[in-house]
PDB file of N, CA and C in Angstrom:
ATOM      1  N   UNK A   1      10.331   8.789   8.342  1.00  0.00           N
ATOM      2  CA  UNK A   1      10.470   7.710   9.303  1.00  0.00           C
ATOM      3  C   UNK A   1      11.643   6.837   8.852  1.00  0.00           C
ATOM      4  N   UNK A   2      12.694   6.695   9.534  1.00  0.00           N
ATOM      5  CA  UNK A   2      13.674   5.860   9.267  1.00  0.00           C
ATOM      6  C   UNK A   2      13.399   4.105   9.746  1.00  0.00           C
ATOM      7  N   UNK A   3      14.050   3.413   9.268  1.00  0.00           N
ATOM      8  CA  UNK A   3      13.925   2.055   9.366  1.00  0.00           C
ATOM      9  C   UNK A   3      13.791   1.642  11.329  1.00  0.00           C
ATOM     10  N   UNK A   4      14.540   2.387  12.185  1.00  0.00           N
ATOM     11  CA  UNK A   4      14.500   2.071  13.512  1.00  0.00           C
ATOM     12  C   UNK A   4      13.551   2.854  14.289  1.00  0.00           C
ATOM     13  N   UNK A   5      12.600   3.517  12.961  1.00  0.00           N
ATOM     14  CA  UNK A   5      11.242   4.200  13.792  1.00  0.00           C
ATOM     15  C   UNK A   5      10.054   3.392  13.268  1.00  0.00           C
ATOM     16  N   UNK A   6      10.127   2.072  13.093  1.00  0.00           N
ATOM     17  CA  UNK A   6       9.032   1.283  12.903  1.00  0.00           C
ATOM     18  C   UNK A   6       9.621   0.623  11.270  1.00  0.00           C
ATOM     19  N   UNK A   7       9.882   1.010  10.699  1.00  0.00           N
ATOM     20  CA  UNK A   7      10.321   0.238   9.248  1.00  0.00           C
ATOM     21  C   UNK A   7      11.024  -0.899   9.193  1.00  0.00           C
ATOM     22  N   UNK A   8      10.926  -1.764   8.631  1.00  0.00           N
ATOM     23  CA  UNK A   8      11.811  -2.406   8.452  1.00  0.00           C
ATOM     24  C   UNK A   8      12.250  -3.073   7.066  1.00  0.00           C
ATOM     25  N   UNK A   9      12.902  -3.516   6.810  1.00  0.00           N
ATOM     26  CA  UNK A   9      13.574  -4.550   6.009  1.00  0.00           C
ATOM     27  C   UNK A   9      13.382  -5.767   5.524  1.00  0.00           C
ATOM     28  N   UNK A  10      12.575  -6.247   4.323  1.00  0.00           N
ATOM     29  CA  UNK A  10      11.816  -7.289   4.417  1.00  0.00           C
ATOM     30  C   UNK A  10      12.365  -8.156   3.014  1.00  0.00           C
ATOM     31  N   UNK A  11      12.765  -9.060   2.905  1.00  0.00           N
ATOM     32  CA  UNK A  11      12.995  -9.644   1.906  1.00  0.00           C
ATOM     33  C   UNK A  11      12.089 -10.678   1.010  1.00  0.00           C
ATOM     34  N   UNK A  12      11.854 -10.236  -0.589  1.00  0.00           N
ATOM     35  CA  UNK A  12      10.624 -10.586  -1.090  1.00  0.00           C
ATOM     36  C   UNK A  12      11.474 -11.532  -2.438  1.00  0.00           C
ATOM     37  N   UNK A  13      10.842 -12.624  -3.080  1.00  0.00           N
ATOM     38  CA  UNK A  13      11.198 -13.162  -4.087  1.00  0.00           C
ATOM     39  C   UNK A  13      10.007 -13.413  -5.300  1.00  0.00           C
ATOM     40  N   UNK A  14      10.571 -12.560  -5.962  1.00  0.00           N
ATOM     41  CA  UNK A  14       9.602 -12.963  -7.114  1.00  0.00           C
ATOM     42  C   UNK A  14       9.719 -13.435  -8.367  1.00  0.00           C
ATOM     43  N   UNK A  15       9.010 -14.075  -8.865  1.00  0.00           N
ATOM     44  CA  UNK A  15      10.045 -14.765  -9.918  1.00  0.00           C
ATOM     45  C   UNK A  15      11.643 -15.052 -10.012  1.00  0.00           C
ATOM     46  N   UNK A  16      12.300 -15.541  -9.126  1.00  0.00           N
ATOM     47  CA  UNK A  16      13.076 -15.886  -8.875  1.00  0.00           C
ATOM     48  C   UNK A  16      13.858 -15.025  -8.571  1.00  0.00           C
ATOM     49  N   UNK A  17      13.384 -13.029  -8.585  1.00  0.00           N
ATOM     50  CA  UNK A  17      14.575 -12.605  -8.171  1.00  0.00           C
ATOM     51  C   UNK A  17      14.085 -11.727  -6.844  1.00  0.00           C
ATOM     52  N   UNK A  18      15.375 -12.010  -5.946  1.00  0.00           N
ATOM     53  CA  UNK A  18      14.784 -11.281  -5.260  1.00  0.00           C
ATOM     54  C   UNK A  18      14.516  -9.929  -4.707  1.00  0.00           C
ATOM     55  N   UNK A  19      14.084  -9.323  -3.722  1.00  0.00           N
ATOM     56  CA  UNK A  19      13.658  -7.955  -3.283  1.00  0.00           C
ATOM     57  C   UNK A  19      13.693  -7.643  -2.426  1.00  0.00           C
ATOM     58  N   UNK A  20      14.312  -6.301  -1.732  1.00  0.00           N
ATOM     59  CA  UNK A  20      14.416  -5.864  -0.570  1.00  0.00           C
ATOM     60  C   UNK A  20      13.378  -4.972  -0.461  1.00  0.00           C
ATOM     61  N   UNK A  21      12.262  -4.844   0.152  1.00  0.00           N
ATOM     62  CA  UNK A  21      11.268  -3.562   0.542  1.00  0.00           C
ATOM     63  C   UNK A  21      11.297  -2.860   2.022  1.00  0.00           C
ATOM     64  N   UNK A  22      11.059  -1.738   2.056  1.00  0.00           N
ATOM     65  CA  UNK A  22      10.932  -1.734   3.447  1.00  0.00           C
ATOM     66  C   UNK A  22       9.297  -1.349   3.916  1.00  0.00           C
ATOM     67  N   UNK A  23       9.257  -2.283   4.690  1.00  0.00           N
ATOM     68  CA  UNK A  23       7.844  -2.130   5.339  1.00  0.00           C
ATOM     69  C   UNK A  23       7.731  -1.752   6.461  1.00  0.00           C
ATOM     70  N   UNK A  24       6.870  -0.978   7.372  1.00  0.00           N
ATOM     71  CA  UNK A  24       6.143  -0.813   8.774  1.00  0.00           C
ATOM     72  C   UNK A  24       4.840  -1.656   9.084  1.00  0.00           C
ATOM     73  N   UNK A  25       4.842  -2.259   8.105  1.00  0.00           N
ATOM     74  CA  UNK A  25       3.709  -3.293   7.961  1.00  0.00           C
ATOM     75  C   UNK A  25       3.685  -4.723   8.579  1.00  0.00           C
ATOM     76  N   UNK A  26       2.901  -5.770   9.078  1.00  0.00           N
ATOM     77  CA  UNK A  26       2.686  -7.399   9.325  1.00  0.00           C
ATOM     78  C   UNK A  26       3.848  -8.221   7.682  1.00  0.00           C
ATOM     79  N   UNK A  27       4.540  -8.585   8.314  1.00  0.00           N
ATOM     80  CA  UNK A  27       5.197  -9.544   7.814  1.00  0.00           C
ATOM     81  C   UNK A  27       4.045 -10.091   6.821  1.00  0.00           C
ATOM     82  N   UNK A  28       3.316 -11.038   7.591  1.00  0.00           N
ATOM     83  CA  UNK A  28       2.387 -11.882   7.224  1.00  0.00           C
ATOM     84  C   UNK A  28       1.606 -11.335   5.915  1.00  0.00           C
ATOM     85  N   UNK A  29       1.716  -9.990   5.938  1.00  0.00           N
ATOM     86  CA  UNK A  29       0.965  -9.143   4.827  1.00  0.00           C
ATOM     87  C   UNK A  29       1.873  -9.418   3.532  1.00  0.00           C
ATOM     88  N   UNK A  30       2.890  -8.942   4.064  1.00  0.00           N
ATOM     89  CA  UNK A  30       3.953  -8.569   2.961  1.00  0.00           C
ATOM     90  C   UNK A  30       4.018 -10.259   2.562  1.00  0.00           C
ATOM     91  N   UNK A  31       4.188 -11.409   2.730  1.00  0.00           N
ATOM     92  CA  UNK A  31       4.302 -12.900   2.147  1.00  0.00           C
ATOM     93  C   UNK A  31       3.081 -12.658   1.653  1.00  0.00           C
ATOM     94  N   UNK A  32       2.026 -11.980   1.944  1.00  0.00           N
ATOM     95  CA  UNK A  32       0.435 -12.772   1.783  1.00  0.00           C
ATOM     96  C   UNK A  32       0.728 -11.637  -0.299  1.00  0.00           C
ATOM     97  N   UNK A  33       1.375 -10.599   0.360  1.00  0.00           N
ATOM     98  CA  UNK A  33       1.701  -9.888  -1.423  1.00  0.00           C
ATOM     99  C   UNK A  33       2.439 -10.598  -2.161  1.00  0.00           C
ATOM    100  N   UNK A  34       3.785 -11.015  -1.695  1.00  0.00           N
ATOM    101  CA  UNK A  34       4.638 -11.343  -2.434  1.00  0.00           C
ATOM    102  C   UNK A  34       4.142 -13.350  -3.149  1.00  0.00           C
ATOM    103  N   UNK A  35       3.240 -13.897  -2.394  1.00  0.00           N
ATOM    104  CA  UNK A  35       2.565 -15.004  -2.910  1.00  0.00           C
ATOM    105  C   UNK A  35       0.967 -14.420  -4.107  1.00  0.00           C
ATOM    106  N   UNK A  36       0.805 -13.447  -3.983  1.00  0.00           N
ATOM    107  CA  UNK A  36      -0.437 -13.304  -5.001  1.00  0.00           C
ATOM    108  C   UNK A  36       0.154 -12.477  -5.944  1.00  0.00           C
ATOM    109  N   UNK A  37       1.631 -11.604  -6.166  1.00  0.00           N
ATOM    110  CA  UNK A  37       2.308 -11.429  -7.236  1.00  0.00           C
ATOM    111  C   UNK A  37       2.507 -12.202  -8.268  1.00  0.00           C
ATOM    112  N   UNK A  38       3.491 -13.126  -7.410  1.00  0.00           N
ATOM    113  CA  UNK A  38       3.803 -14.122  -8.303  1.00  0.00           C
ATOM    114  C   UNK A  38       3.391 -14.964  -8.820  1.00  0.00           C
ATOM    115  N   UNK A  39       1.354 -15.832  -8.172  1.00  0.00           N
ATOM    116  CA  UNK A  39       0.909 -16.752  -8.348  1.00  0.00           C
ATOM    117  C   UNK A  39       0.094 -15.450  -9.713  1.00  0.00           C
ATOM    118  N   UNK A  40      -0.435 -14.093 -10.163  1.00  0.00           N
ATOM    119  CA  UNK A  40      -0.888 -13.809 -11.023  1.00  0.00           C
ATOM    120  C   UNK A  40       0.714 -13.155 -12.369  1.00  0.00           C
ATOM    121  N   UNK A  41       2.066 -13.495 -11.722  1.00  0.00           N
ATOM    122  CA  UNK A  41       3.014 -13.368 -13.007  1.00  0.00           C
ATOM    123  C   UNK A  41       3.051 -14.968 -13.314  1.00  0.00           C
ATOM    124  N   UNK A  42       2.716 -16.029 -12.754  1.00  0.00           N
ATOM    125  CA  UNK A  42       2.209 -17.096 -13.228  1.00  0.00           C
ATOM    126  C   UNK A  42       1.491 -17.139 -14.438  1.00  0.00           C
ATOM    127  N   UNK A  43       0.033 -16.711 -14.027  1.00  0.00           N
ATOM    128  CA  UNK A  43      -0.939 -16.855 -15.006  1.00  0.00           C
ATOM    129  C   UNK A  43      -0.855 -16.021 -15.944  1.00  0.00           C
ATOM    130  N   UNK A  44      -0.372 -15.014 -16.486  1.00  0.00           N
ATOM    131  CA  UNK A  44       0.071 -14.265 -17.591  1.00  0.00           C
ATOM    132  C   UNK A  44       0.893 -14.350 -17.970  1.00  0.00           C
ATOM    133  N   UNK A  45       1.995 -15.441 -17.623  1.00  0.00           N
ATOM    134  CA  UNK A  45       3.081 -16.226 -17.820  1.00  0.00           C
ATOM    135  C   UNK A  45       2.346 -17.089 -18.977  1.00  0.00           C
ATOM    136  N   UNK A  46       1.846 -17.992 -18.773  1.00  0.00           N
ATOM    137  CA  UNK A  46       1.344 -18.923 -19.344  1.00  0.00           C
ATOM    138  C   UNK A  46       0.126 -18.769 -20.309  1.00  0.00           C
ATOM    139  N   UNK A  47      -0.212 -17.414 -20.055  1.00  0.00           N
ATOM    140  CA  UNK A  47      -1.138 -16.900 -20.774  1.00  0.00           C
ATOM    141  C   UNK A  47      -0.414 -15.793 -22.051  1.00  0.00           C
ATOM    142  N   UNK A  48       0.389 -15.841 -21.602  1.00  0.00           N
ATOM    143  CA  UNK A  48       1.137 -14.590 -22.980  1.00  0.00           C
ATOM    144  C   UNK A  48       2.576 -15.450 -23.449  1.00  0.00           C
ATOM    145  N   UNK A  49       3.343 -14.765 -24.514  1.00  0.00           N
ATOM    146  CA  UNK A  49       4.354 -15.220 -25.146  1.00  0.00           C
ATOM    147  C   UNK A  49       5.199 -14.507 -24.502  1.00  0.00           C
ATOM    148  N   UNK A  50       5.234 -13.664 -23.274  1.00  0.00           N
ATOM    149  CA  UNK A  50       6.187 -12.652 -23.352  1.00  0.00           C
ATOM    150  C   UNK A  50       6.884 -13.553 -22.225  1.00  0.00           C
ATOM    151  N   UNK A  51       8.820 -13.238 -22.892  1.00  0.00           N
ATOM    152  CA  UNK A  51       9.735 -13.681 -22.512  1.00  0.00           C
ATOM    153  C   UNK A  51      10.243 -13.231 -21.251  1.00  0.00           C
ATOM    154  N   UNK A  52      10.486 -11.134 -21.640  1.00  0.00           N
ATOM    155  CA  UNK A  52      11.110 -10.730 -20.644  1.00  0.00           C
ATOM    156  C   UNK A  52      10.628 -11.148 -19.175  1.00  0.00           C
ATOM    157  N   UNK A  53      11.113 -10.840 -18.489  1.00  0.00           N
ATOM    158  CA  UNK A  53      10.893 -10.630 -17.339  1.00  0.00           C
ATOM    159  C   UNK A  53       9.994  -9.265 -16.832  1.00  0.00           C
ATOM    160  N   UNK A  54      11.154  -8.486 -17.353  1.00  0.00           N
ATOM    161  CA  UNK A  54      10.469  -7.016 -17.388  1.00  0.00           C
ATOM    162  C   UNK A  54       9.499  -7.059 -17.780  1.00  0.00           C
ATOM    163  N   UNK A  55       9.078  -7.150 -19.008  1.00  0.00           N
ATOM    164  CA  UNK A  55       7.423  -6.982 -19.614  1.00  0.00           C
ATOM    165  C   UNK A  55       6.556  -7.919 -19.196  1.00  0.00           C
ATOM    166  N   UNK A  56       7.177  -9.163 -18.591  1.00  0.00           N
ATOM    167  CA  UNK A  56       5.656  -9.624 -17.951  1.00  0.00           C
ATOM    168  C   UNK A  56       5.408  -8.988 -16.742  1.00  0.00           C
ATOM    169  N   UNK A  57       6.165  -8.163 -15.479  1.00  0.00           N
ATOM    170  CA  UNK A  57       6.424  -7.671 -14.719  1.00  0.00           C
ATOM    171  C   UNK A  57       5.359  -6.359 -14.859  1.00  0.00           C
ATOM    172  N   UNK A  58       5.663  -5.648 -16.045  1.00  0.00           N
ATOM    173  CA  UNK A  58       4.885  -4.269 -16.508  1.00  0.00           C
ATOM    174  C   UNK A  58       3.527  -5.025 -16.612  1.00  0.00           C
ATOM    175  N   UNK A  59       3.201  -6.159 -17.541  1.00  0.00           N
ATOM    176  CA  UNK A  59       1.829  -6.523 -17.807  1.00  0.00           C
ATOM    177  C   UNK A  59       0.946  -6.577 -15.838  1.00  0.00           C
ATOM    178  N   UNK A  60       2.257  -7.337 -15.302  1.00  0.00           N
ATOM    179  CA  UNK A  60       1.453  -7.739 -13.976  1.00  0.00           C
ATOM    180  C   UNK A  60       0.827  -6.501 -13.183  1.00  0.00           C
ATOM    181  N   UNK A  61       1.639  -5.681 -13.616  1.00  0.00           N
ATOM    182  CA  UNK A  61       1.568  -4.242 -12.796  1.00  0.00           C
ATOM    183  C   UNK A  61       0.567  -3.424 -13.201  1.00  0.00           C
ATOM    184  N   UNK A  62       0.141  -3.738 -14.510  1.00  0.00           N
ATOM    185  CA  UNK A  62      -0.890  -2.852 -15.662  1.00  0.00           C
ATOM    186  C   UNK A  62      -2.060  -4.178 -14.957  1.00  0.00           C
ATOM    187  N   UNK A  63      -2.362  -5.334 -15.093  1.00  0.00           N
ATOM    188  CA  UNK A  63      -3.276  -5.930 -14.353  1.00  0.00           C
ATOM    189  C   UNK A  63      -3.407  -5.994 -13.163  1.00  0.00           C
ATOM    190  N   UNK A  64      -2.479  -5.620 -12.199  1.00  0.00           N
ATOM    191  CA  UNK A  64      -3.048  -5.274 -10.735  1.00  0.00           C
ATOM    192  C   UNK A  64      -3.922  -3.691 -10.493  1.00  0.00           C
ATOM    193  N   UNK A  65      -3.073  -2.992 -11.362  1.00  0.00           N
ATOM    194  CA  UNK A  65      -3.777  -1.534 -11.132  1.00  0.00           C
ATOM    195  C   UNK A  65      -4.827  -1.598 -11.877  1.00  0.00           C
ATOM    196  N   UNK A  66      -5.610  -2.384 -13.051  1.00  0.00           N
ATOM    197  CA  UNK A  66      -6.385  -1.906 -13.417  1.00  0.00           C
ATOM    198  C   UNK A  66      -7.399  -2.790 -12.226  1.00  0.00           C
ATOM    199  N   UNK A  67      -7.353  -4.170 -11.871  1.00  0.00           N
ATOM    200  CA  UNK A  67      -8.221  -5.004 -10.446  1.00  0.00           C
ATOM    201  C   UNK A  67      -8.351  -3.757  -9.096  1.00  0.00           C
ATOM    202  N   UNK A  68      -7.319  -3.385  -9.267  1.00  0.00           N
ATOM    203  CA  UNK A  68      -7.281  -2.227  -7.731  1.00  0.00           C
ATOM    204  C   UNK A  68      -8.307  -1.280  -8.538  1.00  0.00           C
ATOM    205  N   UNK A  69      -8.004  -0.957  -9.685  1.00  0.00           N
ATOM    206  CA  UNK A  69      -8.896   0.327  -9.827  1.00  0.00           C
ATOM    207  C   UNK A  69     -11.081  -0.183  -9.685  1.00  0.00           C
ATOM    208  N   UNK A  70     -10.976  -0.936 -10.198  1.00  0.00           N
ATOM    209  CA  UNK A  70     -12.034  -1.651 -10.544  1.00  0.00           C
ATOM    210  C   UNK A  70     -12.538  -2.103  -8.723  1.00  0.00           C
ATOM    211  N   UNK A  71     -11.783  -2.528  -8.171  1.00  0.00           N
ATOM    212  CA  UNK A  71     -12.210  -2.469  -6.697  1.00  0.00           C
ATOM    213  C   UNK A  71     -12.439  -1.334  -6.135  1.00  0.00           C
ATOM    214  N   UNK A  72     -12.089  -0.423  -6.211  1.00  0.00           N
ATOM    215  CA  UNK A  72     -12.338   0.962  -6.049  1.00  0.00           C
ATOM    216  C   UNK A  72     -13.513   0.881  -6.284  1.00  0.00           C
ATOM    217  N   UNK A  73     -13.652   1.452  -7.394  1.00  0.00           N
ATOM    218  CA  UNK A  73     -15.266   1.818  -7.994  1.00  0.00           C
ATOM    219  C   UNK A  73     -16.435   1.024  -7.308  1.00  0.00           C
ATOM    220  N   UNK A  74     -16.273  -0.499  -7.342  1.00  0.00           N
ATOM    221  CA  UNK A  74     -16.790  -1.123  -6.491  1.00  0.00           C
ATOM    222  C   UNK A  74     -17.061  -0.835  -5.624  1.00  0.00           C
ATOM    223  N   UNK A  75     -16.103  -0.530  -4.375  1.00  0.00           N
ATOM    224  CA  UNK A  75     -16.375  -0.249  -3.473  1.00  0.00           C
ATOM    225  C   UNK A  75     -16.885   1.110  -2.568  1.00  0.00           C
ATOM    226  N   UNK A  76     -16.728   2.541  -3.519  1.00  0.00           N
ATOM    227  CA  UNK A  76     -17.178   3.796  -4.203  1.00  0.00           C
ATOM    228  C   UNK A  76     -18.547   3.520  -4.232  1.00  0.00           C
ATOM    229  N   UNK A  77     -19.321   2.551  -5.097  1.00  0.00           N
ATOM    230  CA  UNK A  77     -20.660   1.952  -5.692  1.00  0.00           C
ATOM    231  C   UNK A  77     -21.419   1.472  -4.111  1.00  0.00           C
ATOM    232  N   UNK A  78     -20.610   0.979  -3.964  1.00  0.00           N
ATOM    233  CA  UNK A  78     -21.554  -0.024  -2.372  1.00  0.00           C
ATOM    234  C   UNK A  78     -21.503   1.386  -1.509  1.00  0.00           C
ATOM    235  N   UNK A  79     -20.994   2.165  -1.139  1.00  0.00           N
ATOM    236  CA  UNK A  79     -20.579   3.363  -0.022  1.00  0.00           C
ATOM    237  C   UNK A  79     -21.397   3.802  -0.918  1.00  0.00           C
ATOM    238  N   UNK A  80     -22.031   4.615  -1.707  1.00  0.00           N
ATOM    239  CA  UNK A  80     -23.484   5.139  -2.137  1.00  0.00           C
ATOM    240  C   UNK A  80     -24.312   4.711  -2.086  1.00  0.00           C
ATOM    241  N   UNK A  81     -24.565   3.637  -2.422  1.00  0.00           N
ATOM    242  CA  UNK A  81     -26.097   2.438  -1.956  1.00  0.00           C
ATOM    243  C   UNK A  81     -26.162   2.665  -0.658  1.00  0.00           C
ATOM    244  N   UNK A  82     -25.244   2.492   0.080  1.00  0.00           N
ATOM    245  CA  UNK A  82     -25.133   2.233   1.626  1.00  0.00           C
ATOM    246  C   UNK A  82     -25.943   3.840   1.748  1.00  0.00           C
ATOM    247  N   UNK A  83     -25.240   4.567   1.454  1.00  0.00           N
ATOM    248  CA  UNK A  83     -25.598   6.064   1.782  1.00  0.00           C
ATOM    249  C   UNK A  83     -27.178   6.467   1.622  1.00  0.00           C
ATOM    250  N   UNK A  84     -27.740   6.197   0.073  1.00  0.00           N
ATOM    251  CA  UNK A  84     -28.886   6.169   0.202  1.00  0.00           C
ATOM    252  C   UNK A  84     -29.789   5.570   0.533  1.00  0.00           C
ATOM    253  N   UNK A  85     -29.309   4.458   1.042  1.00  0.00           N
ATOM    254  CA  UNK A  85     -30.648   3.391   1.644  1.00  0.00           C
ATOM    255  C   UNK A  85     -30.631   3.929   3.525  1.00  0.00           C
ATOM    256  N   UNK A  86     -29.201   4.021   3.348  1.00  0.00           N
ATOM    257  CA  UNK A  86     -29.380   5.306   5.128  1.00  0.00           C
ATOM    258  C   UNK A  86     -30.505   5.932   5.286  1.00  0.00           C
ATOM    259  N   UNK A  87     -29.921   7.074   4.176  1.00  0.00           N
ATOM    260  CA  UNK A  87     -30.954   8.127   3.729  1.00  0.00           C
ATOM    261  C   UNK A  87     -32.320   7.965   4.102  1.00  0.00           C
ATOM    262  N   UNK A  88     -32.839   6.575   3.256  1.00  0.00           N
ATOM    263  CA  UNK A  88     -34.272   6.405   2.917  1.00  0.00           C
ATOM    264  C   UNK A  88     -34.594   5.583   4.199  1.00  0.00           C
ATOM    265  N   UNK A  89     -33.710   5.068   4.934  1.00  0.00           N
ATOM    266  CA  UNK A  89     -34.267   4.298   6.147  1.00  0.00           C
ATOM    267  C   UNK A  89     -34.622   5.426   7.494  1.00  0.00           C
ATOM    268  N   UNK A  90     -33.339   6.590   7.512  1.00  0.00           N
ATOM    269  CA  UNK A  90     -34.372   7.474   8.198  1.00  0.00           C
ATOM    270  C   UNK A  90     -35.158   8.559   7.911  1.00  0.00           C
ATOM    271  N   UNK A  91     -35.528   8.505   6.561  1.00  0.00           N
ATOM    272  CA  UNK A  91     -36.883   8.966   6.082  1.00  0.00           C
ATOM    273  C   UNK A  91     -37.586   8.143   6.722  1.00  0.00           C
ATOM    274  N   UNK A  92     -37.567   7.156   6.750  1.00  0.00           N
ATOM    275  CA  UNK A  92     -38.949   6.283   7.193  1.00  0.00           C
ATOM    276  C   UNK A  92     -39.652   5.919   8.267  1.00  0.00           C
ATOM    277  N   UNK A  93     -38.207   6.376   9.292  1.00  0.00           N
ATOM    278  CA  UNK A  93     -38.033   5.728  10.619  1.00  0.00           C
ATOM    279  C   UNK A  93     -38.606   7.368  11.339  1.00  0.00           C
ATOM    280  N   UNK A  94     -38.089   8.189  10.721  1.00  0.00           N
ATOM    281  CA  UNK A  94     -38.574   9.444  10.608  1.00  0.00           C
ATOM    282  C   UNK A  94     -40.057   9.928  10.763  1.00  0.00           C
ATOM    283  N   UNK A  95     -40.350   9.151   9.526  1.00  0.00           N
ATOM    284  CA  UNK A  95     -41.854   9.353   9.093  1.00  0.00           C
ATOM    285  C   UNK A  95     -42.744   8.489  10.046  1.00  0.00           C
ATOM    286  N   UNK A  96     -42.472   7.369  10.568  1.00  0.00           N
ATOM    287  CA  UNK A  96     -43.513   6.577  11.454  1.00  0.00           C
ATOM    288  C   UNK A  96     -42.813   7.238  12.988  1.00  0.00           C
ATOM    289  N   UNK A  97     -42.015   7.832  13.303  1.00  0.00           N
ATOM    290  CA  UNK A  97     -42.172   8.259  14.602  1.00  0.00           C
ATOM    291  C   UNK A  97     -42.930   9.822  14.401  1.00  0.00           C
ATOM    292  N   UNK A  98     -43.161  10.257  13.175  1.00  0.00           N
ATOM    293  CA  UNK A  98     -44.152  11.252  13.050  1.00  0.00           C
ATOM    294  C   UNK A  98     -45.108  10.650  13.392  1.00  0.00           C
ATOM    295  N   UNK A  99     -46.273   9.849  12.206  1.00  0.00           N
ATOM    296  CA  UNK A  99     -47.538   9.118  12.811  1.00  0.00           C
ATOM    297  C   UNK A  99     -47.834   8.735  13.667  1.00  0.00           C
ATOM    298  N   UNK A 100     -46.476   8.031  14.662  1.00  0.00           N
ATOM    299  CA  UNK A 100     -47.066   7.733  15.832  1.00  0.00           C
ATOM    300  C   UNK A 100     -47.176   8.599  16.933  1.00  0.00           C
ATOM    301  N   UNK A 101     -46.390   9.890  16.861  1.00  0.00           N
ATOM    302  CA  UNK A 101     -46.318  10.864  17.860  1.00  0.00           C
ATOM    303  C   UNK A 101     -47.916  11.776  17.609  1.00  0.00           C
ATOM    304  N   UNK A 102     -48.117  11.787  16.337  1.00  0.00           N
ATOM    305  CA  UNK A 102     -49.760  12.278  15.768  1.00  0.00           C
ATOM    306  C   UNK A 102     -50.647  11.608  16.867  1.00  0.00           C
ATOM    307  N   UNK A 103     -50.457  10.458  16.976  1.00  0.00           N
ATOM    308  CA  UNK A 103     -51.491   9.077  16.939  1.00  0.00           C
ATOM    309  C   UNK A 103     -51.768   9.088  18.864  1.00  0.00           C
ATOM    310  N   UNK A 104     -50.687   9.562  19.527  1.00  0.00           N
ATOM    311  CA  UNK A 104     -50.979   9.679  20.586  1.00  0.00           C
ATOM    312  C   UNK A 104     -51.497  10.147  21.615  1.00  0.00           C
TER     313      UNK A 104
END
């Protein structure tokens, strides 16, 4: 898909430098990323000694993927609960339209 088949050109600043991405995506998305980048290279800013840029950049990137990964699983975890309480709800729903079809 080239940029004039839906992509576009979006300009991002992070830590003061900035970034060209191209997105097919809501604007609104892409600010809503480029503000929770920088507000967590903030806090590991201030939380670590590290100077570079680069390496707080790598740290931010090693703490987003490990939150993404961890949401995953999370959400992996709930989509099985969900699954077996399905399960067990039409076992049940199952089982009393047995008794009552007995019962009639």
């Amino acid at each position: 898909m080239t940029e004039g088949e839906g992509f576009r050109r979006v300009s991002i600043e992070i830590l003061g430098h900035r970034y060209w991405i191209r997105t097919d995506g809501d604007e609104d998305h892409v600010r809503e990323v480029e503000e929770y980048v920088n507000r967590r290279s903030r806090e590991l800013m201030e939380s670590t000694q590290t100077v570079s840029t680069l390496d707080l950049l790598m740290k931010v990137a090693i703490s987003l993927a490990d939150e993404l990964l961890q949401e995953r699983r999370a959400r992996e975890e709930l989509r099985r609960k969900v699954a077996e309480e399905a399960l067990e709800l039409g076992r049940r729903i199952d089982s009393h339209l047995e008794e009552l079809y007995r019962n009639l």
